[in-house]
N, C-alpha and C. Protein backbone atom coordinates (compact mmCIF):
# COMPACT_ATOMS: atom_id res chain seq x y z
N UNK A 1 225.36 95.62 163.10
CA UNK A 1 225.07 94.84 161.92
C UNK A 1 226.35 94.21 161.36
N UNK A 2 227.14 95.00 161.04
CA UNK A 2 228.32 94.37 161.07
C UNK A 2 229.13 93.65 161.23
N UNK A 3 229.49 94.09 162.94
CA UNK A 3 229.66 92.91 163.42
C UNK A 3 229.31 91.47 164.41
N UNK A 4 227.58 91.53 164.16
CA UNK A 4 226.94 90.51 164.24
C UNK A 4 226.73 89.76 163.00
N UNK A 5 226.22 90.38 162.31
CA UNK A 5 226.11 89.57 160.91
C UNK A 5 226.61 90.07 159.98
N UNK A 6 227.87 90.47 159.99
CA UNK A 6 228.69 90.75 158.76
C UNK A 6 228.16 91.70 157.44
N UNK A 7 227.29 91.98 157.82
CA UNK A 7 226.18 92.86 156.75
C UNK A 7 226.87 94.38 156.77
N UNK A 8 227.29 95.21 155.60
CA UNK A 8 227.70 96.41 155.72
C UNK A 8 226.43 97.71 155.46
N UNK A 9 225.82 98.54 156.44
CA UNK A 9 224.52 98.60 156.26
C UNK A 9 224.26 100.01 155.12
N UNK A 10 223.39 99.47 154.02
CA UNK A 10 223.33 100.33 152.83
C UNK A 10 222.49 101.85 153.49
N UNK A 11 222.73 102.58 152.35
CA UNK A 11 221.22 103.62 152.98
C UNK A 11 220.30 103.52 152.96
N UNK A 12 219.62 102.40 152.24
CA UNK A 12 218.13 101.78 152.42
C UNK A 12 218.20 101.27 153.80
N UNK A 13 219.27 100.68 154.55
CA UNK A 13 219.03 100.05 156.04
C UNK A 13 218.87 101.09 157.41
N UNK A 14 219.79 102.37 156.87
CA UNK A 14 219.70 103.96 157.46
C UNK A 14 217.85 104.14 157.52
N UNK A 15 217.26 103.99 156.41
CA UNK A 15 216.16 104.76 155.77
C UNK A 15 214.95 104.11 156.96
N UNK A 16 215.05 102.88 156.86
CA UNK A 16 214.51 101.57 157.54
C UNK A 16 214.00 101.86 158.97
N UNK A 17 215.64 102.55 159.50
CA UNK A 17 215.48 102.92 161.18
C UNK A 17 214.69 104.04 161.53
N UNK A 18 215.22 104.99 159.95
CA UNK A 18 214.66 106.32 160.26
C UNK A 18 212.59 106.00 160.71
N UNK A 19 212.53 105.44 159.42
CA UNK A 19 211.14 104.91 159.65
C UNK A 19 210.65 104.05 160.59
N UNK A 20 211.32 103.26 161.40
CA UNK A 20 211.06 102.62 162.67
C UNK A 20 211.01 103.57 163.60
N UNK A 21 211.93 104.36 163.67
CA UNK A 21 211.50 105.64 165.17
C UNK A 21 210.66 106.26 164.81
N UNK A 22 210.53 106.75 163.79
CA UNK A 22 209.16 107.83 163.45
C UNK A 22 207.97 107.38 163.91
N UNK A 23 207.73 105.83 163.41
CA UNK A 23 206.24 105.07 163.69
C UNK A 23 206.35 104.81 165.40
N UNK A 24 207.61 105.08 165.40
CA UNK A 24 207.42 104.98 167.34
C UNK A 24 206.95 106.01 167.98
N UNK A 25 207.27 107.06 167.16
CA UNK A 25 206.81 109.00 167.97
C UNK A 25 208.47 108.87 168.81
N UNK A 26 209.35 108.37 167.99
CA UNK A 26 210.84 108.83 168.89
C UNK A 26 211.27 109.69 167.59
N UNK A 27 210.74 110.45 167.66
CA UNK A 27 211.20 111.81 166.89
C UNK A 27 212.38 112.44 167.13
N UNK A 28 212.95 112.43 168.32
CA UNK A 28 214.26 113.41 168.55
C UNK A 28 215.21 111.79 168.93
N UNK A 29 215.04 111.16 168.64
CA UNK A 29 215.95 109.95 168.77
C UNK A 29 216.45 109.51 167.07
N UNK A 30 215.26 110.04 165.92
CA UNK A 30 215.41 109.42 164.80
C UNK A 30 216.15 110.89 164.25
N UNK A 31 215.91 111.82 164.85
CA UNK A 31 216.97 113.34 164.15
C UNK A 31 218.58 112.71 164.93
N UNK A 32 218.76 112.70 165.65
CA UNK A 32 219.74 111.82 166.95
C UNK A 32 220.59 110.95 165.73
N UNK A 33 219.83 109.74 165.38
CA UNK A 33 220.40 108.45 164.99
C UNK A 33 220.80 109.48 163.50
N UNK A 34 220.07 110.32 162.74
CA UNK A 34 220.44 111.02 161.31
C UNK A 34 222.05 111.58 161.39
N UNK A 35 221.82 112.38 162.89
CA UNK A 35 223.13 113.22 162.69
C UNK A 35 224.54 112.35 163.07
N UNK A 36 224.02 110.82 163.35
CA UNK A 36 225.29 110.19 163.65
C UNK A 36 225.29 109.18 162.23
N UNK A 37 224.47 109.08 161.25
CA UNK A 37 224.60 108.06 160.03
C UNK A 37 225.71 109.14 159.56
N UNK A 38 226.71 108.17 158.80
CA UNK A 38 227.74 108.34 158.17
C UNK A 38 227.83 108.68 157.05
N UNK A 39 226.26 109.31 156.33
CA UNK A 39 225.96 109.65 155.01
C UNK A 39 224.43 110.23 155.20
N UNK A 40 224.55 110.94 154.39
CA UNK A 40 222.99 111.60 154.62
C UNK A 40 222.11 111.06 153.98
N UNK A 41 220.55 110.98 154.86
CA UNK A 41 219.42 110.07 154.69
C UNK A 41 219.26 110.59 152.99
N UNK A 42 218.49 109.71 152.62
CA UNK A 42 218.14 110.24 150.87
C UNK A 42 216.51 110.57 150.97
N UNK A 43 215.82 110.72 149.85
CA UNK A 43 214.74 111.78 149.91
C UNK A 43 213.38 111.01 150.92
N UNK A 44 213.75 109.88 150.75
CA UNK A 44 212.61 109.11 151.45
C UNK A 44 212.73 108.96 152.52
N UNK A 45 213.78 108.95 153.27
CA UNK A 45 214.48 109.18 154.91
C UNK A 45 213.98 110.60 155.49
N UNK A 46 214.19 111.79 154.72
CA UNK A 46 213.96 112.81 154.86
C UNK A 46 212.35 113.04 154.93
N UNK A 47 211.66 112.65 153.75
CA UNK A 47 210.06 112.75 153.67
C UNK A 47 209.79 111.86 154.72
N UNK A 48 209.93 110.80 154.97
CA UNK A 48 209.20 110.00 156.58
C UNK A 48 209.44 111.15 157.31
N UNK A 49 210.61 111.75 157.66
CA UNK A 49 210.74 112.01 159.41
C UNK A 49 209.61 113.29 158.98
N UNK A 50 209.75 114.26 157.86
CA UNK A 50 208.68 115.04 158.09
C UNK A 50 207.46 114.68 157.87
N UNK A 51 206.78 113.90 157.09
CA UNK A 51 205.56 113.36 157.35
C UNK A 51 205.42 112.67 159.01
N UNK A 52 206.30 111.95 159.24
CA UNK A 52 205.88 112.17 160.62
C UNK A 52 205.78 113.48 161.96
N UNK A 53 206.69 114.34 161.51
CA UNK A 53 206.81 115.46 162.33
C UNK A 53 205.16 116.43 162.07
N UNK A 54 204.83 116.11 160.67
CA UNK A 54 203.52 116.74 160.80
C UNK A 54 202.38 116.11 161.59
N UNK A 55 202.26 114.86 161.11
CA UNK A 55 201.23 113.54 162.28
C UNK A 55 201.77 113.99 163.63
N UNK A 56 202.66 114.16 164.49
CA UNK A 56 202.92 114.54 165.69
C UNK A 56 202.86 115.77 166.03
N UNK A 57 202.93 116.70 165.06
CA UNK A 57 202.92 118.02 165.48
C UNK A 57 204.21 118.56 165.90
N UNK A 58 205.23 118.33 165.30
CA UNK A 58 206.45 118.26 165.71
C UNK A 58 207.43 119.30 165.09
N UNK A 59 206.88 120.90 165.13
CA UNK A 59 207.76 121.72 163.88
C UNK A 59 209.45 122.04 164.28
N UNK A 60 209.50 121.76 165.33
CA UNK A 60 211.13 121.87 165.49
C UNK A 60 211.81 121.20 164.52
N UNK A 61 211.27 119.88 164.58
CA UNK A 61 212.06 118.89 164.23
C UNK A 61 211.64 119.18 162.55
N UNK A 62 210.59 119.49 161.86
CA UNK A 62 210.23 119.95 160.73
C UNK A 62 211.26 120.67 160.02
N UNK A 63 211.40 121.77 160.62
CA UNK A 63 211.89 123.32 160.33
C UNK A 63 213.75 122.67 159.88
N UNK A 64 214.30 121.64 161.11
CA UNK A 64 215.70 121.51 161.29
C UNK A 64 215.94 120.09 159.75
N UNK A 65 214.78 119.36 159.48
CA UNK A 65 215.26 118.28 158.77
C UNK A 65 214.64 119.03 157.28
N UNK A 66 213.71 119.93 157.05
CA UNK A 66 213.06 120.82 156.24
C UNK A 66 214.69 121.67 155.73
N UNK A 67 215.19 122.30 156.20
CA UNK A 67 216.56 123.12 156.02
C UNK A 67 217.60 122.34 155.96
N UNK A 68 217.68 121.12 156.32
CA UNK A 68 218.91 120.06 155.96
C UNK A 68 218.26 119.93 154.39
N UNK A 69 217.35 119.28 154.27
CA UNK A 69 216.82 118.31 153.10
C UNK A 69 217.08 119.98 151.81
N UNK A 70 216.47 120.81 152.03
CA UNK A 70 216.94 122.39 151.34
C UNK A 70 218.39 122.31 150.94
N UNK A 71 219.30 122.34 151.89
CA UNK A 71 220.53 122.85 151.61
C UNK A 71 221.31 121.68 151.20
N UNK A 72 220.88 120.21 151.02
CA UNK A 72 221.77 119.23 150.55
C UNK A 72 221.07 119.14 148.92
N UNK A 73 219.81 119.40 148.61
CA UNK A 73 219.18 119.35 147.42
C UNK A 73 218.06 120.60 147.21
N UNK A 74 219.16 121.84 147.15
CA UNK A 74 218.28 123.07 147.10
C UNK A 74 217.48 122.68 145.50
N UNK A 75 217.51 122.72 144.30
CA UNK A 75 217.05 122.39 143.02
C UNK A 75 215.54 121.56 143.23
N UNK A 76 215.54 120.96 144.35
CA UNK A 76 214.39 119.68 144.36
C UNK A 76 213.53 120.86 145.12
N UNK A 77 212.29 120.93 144.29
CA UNK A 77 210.76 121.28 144.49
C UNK A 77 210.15 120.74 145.63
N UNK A 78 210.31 119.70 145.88
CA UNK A 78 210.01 118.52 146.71
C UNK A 78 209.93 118.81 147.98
N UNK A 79 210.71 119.51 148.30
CA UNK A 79 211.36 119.83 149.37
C UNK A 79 210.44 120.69 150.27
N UNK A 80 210.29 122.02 149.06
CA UNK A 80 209.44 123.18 149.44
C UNK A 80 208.60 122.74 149.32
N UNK A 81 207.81 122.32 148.81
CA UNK A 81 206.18 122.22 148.22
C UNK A 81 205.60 121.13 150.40
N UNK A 82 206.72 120.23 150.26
CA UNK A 82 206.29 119.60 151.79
C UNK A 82 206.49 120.58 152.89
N UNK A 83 207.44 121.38 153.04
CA UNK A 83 207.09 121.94 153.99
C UNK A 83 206.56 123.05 154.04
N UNK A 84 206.07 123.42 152.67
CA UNK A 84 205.47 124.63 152.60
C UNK A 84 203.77 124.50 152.85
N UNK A 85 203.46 123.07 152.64
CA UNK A 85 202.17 122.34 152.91
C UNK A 85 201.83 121.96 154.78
N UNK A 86 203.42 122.07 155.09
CA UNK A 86 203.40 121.91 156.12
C UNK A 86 202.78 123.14 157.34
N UNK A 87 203.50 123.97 156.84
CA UNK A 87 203.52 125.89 157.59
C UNK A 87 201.95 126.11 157.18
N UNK A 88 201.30 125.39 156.28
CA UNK A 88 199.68 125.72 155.96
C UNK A 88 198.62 125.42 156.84
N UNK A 89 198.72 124.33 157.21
CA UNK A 89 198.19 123.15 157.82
C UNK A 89 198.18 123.96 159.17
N UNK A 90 199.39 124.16 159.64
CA UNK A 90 199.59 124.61 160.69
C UNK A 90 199.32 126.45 161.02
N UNK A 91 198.86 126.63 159.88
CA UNK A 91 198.19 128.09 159.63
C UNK A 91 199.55 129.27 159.81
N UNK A 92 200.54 128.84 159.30
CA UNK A 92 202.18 129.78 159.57
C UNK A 92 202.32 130.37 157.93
N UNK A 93 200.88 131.19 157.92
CA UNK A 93 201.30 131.77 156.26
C UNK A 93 202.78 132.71 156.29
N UNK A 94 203.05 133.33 157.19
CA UNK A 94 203.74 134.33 156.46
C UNK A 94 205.46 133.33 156.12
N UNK A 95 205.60 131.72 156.77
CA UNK A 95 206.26 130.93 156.34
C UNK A 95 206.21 130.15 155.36
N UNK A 96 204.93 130.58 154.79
CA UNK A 96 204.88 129.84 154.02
C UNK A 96 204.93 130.65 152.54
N UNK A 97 204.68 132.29 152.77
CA UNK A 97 205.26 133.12 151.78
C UNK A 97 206.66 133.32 151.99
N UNK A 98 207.45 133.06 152.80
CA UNK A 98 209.03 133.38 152.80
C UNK A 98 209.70 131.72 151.92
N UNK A 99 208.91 130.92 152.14
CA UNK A 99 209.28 129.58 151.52
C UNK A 99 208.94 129.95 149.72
N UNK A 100 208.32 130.35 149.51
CA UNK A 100 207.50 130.80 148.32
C UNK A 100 208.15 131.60 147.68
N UNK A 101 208.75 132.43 148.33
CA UNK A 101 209.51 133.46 147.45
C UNK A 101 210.96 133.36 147.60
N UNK A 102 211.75 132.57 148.58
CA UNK A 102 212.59 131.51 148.58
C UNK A 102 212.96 130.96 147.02
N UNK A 103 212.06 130.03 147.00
CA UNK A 103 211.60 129.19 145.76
C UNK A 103 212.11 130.38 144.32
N UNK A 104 211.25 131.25 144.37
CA UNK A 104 211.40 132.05 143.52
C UNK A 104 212.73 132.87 143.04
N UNK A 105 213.22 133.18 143.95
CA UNK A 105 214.60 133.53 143.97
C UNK A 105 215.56 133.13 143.57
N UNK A 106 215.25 131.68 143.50
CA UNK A 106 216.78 130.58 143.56
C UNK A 106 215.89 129.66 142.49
N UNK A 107 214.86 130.24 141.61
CA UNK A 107 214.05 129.53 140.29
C UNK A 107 214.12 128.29 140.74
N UNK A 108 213.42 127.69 141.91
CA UNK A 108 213.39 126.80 141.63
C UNK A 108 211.56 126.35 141.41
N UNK A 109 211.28 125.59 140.49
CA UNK A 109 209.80 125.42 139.90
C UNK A 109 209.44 124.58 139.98
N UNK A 110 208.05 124.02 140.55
CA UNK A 110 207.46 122.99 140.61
C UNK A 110 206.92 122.30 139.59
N UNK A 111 206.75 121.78 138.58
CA UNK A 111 205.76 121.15 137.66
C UNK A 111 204.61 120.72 137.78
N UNK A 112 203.88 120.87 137.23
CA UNK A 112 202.64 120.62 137.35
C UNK A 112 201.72 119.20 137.37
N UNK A 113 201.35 118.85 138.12
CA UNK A 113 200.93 117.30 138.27
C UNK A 113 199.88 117.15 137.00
N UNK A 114 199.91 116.01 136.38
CA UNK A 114 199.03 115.41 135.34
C UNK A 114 198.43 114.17 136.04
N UNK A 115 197.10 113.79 135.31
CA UNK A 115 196.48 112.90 135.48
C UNK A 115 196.35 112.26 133.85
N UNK A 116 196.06 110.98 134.00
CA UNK A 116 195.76 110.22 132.78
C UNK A 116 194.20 110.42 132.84
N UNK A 117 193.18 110.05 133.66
CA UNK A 117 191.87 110.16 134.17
C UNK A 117 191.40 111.24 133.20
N UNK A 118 190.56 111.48 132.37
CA UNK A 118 190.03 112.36 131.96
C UNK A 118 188.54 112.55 132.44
């Protein structure tokens, strides 16, 4: 990008690719291209590759971008609540009580979703 078109590429342009391999099913090419970006993906880089790792069935790659996305923003709920939805789905309760009490340990709390809809 650079140095074809002089463009210096933001982390929205990182985020972009991440989401182009995912919709390809190049799952271990888009963990690949993560560990060589020069800054770490931000929350929406991170939520694609695991929303896609769940559509593919893909828990390696879950478990490894699930424990990055943890340990760069342990505080964010976000985090757990996806892959703890994830280990469900896939019927991995007793991962999904070690995620749970994880959570609990290190206070971190989810809030509670509201609706306007009455």
């Amino acid at each position: 990008m650079i140095t074809e078109h002089g463009i210096i590429p933001i982390p929205d342009h990182y985020t972009c690719i991440i989401d182009l391999l995912c919709r390809a099913r190049k799952l271990e090419e888009a963990r690949n291209f993560i560990n060589k970006m020069p800054c770490h993906p931000d929350m929406v880089g991170w939520a694609t590759l695991l929303s896609s790792c769940r559509v593919h069935g893909d828990m390696e790659i879950v478990k490894w971008a699930a424990d990055s996305l943890i340990e760069s923003k342990p505080q964010n709920p976000a985090s757990y609540v996806l892959l703890s939805s994830l280990y469900a789905a896939k019927g991995k309760w007793n991962e999904v009580a070690k995620l749970r009490k994880g959570m609990r340990d290190k206070r971190v709390k989810k809030e509670p979703g509201y609706s306007w809809i009455k």
